[in-house]
C-alpha atoms as a PDB file:
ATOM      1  CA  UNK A   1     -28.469  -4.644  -9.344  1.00  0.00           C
ATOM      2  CA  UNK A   2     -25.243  -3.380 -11.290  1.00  0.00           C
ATOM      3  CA  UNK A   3     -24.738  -0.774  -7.968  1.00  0.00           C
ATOM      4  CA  UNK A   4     -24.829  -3.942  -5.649  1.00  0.00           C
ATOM      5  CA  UNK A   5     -21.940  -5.815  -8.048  1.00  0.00           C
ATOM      6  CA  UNK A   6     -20.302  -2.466  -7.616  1.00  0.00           C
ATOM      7  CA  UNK A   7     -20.209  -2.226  -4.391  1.00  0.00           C
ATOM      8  CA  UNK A   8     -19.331  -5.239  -4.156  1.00  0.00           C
ATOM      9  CA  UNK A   9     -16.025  -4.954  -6.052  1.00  0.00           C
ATOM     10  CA  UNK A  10     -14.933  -1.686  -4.452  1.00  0.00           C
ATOM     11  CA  UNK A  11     -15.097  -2.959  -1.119  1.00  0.00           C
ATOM     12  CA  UNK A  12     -13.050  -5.841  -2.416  1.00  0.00           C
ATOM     13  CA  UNK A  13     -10.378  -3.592  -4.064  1.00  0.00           C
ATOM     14  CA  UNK A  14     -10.173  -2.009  -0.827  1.00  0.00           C
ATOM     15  CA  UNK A  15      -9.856  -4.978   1.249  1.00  0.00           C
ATOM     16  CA  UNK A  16      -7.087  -6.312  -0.886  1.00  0.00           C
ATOM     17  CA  UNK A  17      -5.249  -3.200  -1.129  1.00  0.00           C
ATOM     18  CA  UNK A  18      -5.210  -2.727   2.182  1.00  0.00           C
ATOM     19  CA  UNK A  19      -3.983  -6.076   3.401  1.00  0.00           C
ATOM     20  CA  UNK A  20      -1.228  -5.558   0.592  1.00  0.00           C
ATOM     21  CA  UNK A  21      -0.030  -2.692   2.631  1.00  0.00           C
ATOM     22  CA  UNK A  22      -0.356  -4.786   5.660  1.00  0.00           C
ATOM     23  CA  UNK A  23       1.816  -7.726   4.355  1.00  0.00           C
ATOM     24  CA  UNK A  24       4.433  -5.143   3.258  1.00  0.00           C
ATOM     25  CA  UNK A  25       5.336  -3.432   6.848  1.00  0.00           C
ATOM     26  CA  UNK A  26       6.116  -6.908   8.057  1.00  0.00           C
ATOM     27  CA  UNK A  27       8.533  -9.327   7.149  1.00  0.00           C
ATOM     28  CA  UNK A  28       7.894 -12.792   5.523  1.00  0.00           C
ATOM     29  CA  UNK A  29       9.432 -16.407   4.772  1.00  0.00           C
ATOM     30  CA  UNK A  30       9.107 -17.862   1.849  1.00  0.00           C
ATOM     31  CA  UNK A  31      10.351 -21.623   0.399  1.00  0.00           C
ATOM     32  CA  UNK A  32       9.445 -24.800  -0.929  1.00  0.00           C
ATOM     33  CA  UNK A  33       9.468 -28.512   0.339  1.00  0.00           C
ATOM     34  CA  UNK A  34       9.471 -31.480  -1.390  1.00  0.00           C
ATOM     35  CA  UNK A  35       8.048 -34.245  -1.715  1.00  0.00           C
ATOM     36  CA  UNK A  36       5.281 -32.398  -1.870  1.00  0.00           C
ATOM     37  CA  UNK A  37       2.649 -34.952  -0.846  1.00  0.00           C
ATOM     38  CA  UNK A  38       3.833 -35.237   2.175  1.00  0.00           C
ATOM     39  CA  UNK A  39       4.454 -31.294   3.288  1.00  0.00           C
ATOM     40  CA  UNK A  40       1.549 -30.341   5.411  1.00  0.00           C
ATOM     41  CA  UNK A  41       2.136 -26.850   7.229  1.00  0.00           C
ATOM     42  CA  UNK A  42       4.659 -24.436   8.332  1.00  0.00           C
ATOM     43  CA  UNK A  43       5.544 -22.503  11.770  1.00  0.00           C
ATOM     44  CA  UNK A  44       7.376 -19.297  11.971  1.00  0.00           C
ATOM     45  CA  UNK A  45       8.472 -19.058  16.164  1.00  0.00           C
ATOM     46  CA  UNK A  46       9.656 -16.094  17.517  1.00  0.00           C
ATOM     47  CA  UNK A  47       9.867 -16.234  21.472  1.00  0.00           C
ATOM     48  CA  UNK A  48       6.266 -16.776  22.432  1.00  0.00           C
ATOM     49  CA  UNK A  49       4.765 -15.976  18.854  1.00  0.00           C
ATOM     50  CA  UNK A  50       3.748 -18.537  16.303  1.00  0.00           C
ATOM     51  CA  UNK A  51       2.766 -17.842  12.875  1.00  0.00           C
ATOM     52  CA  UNK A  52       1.367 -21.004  10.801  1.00  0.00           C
ATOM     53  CA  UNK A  53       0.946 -21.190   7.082  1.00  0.00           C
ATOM     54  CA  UNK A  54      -0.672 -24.411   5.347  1.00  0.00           C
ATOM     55  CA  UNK A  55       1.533 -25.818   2.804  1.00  0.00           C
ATOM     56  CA  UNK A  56       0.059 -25.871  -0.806  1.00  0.00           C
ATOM     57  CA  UNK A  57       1.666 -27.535  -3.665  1.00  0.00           C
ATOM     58  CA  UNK A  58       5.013 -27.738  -1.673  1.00  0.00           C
ATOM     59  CA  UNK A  59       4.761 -23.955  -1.082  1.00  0.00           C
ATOM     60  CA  UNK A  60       4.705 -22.109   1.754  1.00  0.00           C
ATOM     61  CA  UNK A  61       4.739 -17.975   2.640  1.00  0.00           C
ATOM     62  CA  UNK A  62       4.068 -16.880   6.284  1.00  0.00           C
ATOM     63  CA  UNK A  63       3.644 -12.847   6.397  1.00  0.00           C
ATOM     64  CA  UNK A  64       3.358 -10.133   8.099  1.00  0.00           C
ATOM     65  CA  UNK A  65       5.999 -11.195  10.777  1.00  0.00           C
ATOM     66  CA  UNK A  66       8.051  -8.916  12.936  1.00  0.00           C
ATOM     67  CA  UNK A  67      12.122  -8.770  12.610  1.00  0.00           C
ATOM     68  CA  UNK A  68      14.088 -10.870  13.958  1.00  0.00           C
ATOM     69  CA  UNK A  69      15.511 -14.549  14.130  1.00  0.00           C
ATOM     70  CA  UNK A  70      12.996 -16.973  13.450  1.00  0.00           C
ATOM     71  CA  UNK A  71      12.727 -21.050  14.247  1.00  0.00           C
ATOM     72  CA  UNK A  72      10.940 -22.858  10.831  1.00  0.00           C
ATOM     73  CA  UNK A  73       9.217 -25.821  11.725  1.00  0.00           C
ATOM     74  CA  UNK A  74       8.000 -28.126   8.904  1.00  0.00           C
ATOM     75  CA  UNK A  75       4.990 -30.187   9.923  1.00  0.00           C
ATOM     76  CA  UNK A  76       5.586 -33.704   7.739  1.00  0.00           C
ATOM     77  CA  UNK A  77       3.016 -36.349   6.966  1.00  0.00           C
ATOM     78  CA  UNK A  78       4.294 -39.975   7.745  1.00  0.00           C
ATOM     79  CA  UNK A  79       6.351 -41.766   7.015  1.00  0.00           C
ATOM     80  CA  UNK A  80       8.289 -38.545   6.781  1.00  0.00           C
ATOM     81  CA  UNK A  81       9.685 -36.686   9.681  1.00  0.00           C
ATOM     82  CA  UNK A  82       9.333 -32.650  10.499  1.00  0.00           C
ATOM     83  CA  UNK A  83      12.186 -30.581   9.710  1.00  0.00           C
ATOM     84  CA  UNK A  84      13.535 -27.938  12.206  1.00  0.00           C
ATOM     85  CA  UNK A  85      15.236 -24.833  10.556  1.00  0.00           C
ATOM     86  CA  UNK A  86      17.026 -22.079  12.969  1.00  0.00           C
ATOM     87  CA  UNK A  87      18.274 -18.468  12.596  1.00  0.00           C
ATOM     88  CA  UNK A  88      16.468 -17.663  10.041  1.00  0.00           C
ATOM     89  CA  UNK A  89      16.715 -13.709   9.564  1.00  0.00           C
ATOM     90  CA  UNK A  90      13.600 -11.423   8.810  1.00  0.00           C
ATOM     91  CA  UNK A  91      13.866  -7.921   8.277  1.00  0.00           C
ATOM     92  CA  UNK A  92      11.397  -5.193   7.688  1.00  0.00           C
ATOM     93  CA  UNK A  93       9.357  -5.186   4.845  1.00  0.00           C
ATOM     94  CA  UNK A  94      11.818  -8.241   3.332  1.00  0.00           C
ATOM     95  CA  UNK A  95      11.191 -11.560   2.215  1.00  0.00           C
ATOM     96  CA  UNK A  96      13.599 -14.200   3.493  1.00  0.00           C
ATOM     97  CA  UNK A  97      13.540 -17.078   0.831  1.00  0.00           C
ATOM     98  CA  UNK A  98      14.554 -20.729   2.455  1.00  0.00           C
ATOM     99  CA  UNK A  99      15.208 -22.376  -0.692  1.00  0.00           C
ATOM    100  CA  UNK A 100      13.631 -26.020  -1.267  1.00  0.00           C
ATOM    101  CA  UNK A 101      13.387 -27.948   1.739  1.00  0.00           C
ATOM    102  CA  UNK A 102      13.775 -31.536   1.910  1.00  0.00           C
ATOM    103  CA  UNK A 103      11.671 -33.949   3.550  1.00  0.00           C
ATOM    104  CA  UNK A 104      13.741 -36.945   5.168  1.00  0.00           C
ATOM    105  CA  UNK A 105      12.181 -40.320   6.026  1.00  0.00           C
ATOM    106  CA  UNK A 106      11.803 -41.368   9.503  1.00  0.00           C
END
């Protein structure tokens, strides 16, 4: 029984250590919107590539993307309206930090 639990964990540690290396070779963004109720996900668009992220206490982190100039789309729950960022530069193995995003009613 206490080989199974073992297992168990090393194949876990691996698994997490390995996506940790994973999530470092790319780059991510990183931020915050308020109010936070009404924050629901966020997109990371380069050309044809979309990266989506749920929003969780009014944070967000999308990861492992590639370099360059990303669109940031926050999807907004009514009777708030989604908010469109552009140019935002990721770099290699960097995180890009967006600040605190505000939500604006429609």
């Amino acid at each position: 029984m206490k080989t199974k639990y073992f297992d168990f964990a090393a194949m876990l540690l691996i698994v997490l250590l390995l996506s940790a290396f994973a999530f470092q070779n790319g780059g991510s963004i990183k931020g915050s919107v308020v109010p936070i109720e009404n924050a629901f996900r966020a997109f990371a668009i380069l050309d044809k590539d979309t990266i989506k992220s749920n929003i969780v206490g009014g944070n967000f982190i999308l990861g492992d993307l590639k370099p360059g100039t990303y669109q940031l789309i926050i999807e907004a729950i009514p009777p708030y309206q989604h908010k469109f960022l552009t140019s935002i530069l990721v770099k290699q193995g960097e995180s890009t930090n967006v600040g605190e995003i505000q939500l604006l009613l429609k």
